[in-house]
N, C-alpha and C. Protein backbone atom coordinates (compact mmCIF):
# COMPACT_ATOMS: atom_id res chain seq x y z
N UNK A 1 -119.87 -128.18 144.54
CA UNK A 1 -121.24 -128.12 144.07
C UNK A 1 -121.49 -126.75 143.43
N UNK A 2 -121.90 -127.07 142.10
CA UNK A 2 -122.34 -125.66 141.64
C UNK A 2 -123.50 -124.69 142.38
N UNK A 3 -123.22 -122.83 142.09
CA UNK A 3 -124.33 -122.62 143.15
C UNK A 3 -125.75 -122.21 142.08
N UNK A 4 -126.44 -122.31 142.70
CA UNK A 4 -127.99 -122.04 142.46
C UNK A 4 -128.19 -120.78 141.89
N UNK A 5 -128.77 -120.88 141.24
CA UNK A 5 -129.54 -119.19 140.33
C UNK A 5 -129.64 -118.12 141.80
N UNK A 6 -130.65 -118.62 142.54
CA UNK A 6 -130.64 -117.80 143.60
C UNK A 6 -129.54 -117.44 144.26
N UNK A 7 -128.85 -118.55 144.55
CA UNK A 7 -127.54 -117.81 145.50
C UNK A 7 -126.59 -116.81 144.43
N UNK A 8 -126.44 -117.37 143.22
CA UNK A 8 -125.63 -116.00 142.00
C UNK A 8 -126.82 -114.87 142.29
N UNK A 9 -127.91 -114.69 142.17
CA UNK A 9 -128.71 -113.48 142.31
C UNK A 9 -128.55 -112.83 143.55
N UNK A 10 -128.41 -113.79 144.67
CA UNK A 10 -128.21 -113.26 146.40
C UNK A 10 -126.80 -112.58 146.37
N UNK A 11 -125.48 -113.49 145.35
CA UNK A 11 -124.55 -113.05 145.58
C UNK A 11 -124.18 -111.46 144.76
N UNK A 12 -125.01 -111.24 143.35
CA UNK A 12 -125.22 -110.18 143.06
C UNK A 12 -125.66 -109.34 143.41
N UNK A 13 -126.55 -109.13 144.24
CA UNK A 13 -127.27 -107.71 145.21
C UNK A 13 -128.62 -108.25 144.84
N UNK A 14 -129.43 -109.60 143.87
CA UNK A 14 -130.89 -109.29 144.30
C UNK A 14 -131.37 -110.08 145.01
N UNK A 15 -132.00 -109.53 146.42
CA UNK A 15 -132.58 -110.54 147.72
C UNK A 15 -133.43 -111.39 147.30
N UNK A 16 -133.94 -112.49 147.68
CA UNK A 16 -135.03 -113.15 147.83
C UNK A 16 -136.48 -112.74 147.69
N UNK A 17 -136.97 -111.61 148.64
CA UNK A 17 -137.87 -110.80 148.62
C UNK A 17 -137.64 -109.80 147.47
N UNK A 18 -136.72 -109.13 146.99
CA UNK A 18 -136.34 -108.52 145.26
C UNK A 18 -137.55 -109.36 144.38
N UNK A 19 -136.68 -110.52 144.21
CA UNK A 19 -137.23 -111.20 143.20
C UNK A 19 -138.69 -111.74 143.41
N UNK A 20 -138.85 -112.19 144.39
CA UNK A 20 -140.52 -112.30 145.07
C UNK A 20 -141.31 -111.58 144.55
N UNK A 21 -140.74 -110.23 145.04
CA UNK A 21 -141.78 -109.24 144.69
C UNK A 21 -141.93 -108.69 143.26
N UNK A 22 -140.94 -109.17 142.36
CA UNK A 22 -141.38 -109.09 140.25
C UNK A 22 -142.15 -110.56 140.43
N UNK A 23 -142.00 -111.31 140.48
CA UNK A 23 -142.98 -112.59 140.16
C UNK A 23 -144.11 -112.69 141.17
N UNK A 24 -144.55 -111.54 142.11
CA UNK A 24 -145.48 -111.46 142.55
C UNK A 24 -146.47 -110.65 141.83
N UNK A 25 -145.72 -109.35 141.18
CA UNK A 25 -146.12 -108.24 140.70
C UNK A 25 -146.72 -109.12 138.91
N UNK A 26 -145.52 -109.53 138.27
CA UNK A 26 -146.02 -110.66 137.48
C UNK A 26 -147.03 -111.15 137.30
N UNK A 27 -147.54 -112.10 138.33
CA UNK A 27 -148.09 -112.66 138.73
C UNK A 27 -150.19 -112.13 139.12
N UNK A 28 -149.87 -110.89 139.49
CA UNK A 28 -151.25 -110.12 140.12
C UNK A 28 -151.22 -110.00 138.42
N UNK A 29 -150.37 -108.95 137.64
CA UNK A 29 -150.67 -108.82 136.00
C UNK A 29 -150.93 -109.92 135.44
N UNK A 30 -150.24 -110.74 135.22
CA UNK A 30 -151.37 -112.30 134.54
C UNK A 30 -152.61 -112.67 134.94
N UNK A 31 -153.16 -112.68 136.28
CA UNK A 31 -154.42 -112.50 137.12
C UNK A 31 -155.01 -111.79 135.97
N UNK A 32 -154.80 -110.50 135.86
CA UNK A 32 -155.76 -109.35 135.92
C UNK A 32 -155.92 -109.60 133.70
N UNK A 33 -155.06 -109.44 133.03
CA UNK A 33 -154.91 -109.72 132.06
C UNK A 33 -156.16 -111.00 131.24
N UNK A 34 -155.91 -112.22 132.50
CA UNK A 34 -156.89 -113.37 132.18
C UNK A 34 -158.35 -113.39 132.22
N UNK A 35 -158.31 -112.14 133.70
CA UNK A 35 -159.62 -111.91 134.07
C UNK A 35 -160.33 -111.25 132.88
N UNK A 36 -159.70 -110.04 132.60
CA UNK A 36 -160.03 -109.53 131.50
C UNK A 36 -160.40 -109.93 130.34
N UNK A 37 -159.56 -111.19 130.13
CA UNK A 37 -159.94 -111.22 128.76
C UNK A 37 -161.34 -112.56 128.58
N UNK A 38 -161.55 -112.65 130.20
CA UNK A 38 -162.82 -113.54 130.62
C UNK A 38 -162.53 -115.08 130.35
N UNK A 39 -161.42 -115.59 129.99
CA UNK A 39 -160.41 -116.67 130.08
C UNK A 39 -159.39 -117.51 131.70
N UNK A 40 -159.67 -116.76 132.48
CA UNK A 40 -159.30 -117.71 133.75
C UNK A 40 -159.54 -118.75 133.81
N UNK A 41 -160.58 -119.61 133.62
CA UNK A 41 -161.29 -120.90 133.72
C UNK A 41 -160.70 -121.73 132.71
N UNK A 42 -160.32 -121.12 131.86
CA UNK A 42 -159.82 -122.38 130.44
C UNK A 42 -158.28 -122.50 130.55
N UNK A 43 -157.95 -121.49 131.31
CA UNK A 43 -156.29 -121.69 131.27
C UNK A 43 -155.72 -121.76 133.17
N UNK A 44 -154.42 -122.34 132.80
CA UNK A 44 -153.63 -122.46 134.23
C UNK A 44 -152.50 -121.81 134.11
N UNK A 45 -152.03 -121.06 135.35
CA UNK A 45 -150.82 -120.17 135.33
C UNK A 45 -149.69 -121.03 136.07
N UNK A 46 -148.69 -121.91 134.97
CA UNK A 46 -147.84 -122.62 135.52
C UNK A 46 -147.03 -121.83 136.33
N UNK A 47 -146.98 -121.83 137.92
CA UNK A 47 -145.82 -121.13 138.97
C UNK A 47 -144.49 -121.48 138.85
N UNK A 48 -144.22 -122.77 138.05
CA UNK A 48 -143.03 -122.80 138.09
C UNK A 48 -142.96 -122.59 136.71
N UNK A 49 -143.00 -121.67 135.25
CA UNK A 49 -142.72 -121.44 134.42
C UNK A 49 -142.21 -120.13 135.05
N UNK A 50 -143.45 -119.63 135.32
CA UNK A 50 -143.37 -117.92 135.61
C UNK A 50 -142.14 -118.01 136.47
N UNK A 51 -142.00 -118.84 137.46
CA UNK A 51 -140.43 -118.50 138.42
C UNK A 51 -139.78 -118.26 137.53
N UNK A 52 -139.57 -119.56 136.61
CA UNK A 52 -138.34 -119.52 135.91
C UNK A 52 -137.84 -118.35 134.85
N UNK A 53 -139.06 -117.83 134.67
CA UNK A 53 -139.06 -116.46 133.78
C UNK A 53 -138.42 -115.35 134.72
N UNK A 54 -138.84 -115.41 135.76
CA UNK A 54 -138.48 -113.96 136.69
C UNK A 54 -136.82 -114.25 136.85
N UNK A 55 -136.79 -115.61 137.26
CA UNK A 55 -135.34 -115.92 137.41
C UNK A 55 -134.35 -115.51 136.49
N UNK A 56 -134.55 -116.40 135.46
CA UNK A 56 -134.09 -116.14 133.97
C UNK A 56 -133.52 -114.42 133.56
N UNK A 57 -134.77 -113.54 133.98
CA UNK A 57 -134.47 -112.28 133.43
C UNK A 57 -133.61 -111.53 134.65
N UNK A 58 -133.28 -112.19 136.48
CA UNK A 58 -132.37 -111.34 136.65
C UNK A 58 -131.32 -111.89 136.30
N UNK A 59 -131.05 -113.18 136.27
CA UNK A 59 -129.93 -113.79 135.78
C UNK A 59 -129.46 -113.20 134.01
N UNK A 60 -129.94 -112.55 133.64
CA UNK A 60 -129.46 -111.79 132.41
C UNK A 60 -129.21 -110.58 132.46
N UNK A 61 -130.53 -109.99 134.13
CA UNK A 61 -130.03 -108.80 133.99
C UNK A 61 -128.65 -108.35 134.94
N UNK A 62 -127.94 -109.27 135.74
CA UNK A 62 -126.65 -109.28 136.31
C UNK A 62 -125.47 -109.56 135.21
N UNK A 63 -125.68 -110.43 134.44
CA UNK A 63 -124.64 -110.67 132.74
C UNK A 63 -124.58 -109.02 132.41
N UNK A 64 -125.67 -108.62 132.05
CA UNK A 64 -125.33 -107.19 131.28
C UNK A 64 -124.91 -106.30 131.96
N UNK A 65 -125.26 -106.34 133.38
CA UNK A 65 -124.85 -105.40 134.29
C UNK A 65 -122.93 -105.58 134.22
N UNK A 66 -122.62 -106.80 134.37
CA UNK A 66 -121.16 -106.94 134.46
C UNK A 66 -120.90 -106.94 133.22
N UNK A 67 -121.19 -107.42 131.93
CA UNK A 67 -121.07 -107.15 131.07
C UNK A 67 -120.22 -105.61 130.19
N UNK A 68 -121.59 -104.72 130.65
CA UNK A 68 -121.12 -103.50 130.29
C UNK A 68 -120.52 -102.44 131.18
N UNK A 69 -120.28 -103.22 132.34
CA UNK A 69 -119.84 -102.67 133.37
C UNK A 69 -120.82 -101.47 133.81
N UNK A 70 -122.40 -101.21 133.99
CA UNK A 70 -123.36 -100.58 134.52
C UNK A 70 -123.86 -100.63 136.27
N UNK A 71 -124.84 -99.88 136.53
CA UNK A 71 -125.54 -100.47 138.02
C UNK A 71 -126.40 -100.53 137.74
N UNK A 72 -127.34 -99.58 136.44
CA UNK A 72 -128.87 -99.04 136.74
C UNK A 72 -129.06 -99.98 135.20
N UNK A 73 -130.56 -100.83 135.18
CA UNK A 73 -130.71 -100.95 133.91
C UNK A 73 -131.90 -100.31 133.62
N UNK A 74 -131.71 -99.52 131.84
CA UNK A 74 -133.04 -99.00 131.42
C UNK A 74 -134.13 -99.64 131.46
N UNK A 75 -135.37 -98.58 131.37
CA UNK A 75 -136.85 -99.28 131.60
C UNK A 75 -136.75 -100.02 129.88
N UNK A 76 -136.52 -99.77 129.02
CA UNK A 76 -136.88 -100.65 127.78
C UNK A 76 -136.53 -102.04 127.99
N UNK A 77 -134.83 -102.23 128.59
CA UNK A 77 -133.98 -103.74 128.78
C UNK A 77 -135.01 -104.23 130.02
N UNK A 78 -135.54 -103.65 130.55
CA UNK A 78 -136.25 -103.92 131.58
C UNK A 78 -137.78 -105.14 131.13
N UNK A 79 -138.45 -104.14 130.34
CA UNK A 79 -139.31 -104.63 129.61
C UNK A 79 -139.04 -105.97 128.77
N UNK A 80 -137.78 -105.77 127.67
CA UNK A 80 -137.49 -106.42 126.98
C UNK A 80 -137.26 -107.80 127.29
N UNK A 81 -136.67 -107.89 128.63
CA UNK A 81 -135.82 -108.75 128.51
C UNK A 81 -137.27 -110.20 129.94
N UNK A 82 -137.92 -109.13 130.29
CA UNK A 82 -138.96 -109.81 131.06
C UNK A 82 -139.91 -110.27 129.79
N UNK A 83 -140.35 -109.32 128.92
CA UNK A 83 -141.58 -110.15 128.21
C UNK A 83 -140.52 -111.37 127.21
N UNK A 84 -139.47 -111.30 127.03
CA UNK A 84 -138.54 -112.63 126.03
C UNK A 84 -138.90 -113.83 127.26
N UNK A 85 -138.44 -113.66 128.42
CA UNK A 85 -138.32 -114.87 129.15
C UNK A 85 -139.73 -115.49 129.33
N UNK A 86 -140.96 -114.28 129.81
CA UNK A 86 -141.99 -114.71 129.79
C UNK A 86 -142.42 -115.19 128.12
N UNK A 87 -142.21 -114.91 127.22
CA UNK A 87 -142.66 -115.84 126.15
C UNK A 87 -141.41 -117.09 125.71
N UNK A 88 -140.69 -116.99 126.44
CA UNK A 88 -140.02 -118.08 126.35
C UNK A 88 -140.40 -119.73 127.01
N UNK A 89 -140.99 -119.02 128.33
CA UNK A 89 -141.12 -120.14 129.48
C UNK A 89 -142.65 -120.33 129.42
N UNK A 90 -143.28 -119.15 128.45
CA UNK A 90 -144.86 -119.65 128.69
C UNK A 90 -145.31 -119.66 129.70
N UNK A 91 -145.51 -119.10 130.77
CA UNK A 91 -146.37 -119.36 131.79
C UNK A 91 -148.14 -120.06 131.52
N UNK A 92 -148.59 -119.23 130.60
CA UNK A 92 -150.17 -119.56 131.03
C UNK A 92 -150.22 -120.87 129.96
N UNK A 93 -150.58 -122.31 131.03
CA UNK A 93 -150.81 -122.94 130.09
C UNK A 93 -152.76 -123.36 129.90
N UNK A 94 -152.62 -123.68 128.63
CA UNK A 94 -154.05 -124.06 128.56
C UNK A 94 -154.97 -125.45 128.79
N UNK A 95 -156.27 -125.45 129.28
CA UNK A 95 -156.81 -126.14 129.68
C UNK A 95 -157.71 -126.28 129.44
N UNK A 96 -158.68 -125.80 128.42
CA UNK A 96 -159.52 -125.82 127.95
C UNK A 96 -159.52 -126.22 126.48
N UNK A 97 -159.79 -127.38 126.06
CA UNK A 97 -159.38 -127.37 124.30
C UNK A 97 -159.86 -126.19 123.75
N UNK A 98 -161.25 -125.83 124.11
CA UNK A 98 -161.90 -124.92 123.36
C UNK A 98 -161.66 -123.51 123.46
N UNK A 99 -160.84 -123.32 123.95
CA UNK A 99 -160.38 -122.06 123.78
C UNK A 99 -160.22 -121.39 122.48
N UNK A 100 -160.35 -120.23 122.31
CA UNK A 100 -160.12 -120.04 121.14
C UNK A 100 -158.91 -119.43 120.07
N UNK A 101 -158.03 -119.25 121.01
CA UNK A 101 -156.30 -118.44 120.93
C UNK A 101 -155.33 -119.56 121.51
N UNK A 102 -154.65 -120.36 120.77
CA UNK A 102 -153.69 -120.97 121.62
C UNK A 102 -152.61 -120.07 121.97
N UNK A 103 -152.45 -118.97 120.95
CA UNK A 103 -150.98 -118.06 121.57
C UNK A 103 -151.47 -116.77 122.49
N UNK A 104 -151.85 -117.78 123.56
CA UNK A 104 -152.31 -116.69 124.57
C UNK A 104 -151.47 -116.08 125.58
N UNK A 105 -150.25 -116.74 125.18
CA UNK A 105 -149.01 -116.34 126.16
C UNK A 105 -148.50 -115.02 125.11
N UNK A 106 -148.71 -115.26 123.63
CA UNK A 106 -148.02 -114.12 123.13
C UNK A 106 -149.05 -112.75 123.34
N UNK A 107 -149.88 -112.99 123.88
CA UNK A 107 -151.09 -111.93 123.54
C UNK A 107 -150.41 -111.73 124.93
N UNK A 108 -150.30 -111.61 125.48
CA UNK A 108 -150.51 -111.49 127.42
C UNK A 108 -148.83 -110.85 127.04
N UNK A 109 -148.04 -111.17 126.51
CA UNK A 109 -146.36 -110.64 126.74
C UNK A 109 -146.96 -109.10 125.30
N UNK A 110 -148.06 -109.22 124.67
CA UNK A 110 -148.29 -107.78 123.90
C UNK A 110 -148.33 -106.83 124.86
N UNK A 111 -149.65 -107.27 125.49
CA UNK A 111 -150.41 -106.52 126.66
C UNK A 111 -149.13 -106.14 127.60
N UNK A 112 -148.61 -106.67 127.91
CA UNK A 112 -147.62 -106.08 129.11
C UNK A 112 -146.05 -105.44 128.67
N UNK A 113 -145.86 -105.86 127.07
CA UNK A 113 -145.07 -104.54 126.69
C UNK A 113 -146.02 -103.27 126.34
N UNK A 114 -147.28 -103.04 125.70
CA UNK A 114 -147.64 -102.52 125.16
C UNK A 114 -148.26 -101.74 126.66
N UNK A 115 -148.60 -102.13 127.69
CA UNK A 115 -149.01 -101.55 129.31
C UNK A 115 -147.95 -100.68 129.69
N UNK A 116 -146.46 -101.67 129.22
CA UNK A 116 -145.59 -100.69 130.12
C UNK A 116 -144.72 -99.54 129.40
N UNK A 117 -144.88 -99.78 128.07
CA UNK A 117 -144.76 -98.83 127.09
C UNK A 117 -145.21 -97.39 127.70
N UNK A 118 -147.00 -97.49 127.54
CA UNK A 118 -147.53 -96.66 127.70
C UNK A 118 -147.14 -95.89 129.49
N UNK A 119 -147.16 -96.66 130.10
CA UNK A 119 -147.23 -96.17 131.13
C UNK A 119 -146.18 -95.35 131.09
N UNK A 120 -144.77 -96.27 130.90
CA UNK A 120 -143.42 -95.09 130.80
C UNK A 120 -143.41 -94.08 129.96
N UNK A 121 -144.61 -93.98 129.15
CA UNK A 121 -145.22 -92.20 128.25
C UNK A 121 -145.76 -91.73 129.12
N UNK A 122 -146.56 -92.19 130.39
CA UNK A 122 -147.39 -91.38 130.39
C UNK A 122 -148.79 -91.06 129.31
N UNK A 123 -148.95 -92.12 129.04
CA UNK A 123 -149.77 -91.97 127.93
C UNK A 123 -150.96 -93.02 128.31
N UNK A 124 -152.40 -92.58 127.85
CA UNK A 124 -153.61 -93.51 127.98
C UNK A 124 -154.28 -94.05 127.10
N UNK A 125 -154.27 -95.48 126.85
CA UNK A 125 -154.68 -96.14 126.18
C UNK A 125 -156.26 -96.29 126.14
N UNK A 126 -156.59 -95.18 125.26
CA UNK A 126 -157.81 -94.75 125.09
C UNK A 126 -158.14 -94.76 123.70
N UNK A 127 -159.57 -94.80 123.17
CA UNK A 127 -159.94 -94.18 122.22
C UNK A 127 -159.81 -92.96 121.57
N UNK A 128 -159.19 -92.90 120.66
CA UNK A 128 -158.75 -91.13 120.07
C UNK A 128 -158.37 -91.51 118.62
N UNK A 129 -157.92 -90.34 117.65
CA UNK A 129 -157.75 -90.64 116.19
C UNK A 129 -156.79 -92.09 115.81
N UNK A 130 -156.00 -91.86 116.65
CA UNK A 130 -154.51 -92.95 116.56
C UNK A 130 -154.69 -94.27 116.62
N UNK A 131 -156.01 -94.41 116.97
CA UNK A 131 -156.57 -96.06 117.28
C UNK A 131 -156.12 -96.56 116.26
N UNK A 132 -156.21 -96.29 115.19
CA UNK A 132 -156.37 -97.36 113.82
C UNK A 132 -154.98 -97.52 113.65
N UNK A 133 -153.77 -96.93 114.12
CA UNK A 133 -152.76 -97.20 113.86
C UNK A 133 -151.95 -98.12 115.31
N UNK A 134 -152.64 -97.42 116.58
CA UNK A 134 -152.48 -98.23 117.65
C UNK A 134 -152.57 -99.85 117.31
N UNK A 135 -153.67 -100.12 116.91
CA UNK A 135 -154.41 -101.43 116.46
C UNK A 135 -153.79 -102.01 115.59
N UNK A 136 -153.21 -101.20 114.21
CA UNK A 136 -152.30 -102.00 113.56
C UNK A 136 -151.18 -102.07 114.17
N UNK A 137 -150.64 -101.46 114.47
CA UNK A 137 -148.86 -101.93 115.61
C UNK A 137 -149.12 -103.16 116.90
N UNK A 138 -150.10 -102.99 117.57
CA UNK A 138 -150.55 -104.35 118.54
C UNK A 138 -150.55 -105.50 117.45
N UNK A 139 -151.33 -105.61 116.52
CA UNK A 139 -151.82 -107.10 116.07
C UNK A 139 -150.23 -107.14 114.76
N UNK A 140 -149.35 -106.27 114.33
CA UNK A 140 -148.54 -106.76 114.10
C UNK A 140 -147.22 -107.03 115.18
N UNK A 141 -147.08 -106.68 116.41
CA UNK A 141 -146.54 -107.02 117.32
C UNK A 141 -146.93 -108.49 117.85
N UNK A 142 -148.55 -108.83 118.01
CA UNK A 142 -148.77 -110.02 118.39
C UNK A 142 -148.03 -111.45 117.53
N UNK A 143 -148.37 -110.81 116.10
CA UNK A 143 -147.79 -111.91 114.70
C UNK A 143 -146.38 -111.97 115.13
N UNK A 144 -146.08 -110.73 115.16
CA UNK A 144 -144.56 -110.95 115.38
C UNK A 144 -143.89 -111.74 116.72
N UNK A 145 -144.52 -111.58 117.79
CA UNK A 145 -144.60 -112.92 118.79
C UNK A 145 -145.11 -114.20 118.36
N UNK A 146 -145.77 -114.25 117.76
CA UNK A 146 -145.82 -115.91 117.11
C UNK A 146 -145.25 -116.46 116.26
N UNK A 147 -144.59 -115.68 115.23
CA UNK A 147 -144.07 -116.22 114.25
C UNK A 147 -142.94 -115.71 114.22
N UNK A 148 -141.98 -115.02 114.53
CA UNK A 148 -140.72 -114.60 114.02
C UNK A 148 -139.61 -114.64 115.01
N UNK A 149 -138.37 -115.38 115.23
CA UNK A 149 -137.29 -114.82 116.02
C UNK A 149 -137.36 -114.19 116.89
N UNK A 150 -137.70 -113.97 118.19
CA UNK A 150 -137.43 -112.65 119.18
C UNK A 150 -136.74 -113.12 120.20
N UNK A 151 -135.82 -112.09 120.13
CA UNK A 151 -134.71 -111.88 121.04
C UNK A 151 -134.64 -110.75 121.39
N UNK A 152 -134.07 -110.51 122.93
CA UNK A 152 -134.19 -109.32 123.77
C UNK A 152 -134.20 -108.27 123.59
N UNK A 153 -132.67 -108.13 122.38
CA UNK A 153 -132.02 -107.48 121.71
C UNK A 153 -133.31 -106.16 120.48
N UNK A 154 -134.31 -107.49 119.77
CA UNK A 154 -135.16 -106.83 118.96
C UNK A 154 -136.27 -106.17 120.32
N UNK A 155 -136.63 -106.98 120.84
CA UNK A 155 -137.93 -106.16 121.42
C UNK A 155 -137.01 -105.19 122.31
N UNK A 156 -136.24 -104.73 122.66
CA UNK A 156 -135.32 -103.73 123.02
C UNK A 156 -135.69 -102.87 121.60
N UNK A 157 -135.35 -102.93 120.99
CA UNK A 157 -135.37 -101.91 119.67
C UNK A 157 -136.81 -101.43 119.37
N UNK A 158 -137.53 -102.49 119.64
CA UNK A 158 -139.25 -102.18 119.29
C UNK A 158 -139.51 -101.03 120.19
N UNK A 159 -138.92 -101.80 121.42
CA UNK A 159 -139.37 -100.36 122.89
C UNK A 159 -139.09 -98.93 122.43
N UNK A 160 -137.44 -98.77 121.92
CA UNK A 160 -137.00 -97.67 121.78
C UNK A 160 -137.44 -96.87 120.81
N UNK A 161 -138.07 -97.72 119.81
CA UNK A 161 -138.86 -96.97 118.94
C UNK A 161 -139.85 -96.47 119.00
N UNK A 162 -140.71 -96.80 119.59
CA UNK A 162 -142.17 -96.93 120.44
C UNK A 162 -141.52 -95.39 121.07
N UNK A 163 -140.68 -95.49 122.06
CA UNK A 163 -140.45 -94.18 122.72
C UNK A 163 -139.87 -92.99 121.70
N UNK A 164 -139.61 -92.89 121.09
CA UNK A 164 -138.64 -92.01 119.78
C UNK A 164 -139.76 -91.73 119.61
N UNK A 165 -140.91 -92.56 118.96
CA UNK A 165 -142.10 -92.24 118.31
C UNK A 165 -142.42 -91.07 118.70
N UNK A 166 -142.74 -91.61 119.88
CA UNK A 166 -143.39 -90.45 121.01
C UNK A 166 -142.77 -89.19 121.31
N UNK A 167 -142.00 -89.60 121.47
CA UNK A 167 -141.33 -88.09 122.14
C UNK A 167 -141.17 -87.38 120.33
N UNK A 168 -140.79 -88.09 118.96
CA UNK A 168 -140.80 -87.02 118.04
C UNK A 168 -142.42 -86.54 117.82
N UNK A 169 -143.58 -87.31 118.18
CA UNK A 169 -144.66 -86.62 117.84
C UNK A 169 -145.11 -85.70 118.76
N UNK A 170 -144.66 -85.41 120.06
CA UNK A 170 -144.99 -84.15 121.09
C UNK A 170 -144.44 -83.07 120.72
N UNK A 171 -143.05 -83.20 119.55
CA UNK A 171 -142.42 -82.27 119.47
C UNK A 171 -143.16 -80.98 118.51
């Protein structure tokens, strides 16, 4: 009998409670994301998409680990490779015809590269001169979740640029 995602993840080093606790953490961020955007009521957060997303991304992130023969993976592959699966598997589905965004899964995988971006700057997503360019990089990031190819590989590259950015404009 072939073994189970979980038992390859158990047999790789990530526990049960590991993975629990990203699709819990997941999970409170989609909450908070929906609340926000005053959309809870029109949409449903499929639990078994989102598993399959959390799953999905350690099961890729043990490939690369043996892959490149590593232990530690960077915060970008980190990012990358969670918001691909989550816009892969869709979690939030909708329930409301009238909604007014059907790609509300790509908006929600912006928000949570573009959250954890910042956070790994150190940086606050505030009002200041840069808005107008902030604003254009989000809404062409969103397009680019709806319409174009993405693979791990690119939003890996988006991250690293995003960080280059940064660190060449402090300089």
């Amino acid at each position: 009998m072939p073994e189970t995602a979980s038992e390859f993840l158990n047999k790789n080093g990530y526990t049960n409670d590991y993975i629990l606790t990203r699709f819990r953490d997941l999970l409170r961020y989609l909450q908070k994301f929906l609340n926000a955007k005053g959309i809870a009521q029109s949409v449903k957060i499929d639990m078994n998409s989102l598993k399959k997303a959390v799953i999905d991304y350690f099961v890729d992130t043990v490939r690369i680990k043996e892959f490149h023969n590593i232990t530690n993976t960077k915060t970008e592959k980190i990012y990358s490779y969670t918001a691909y699966w989550l816009l892969r598997r869709k979690p939030i589905q909708v329930v409301d015809k009238f909604l007014e965004s059907p790609f509300i899964n790509e908006s929600f995988v912006a928000s949570y590269l573009l959250n954890g971006m910042f956070t790994e700057k150190n940086l606050a997503y505030e009002k200041s001169a840069n808005m107008a360019s902030l604003d254009e990089f989000l809404v062409l990031l969103i397009y680019y979740l709806k319409y174009r190819q993405v693979s791990q590989q690119s939003l890996e590259l988006m991250i690293k640029a995003f960080y280059s950015g940064c660190d060449f404009s402090t300089r």
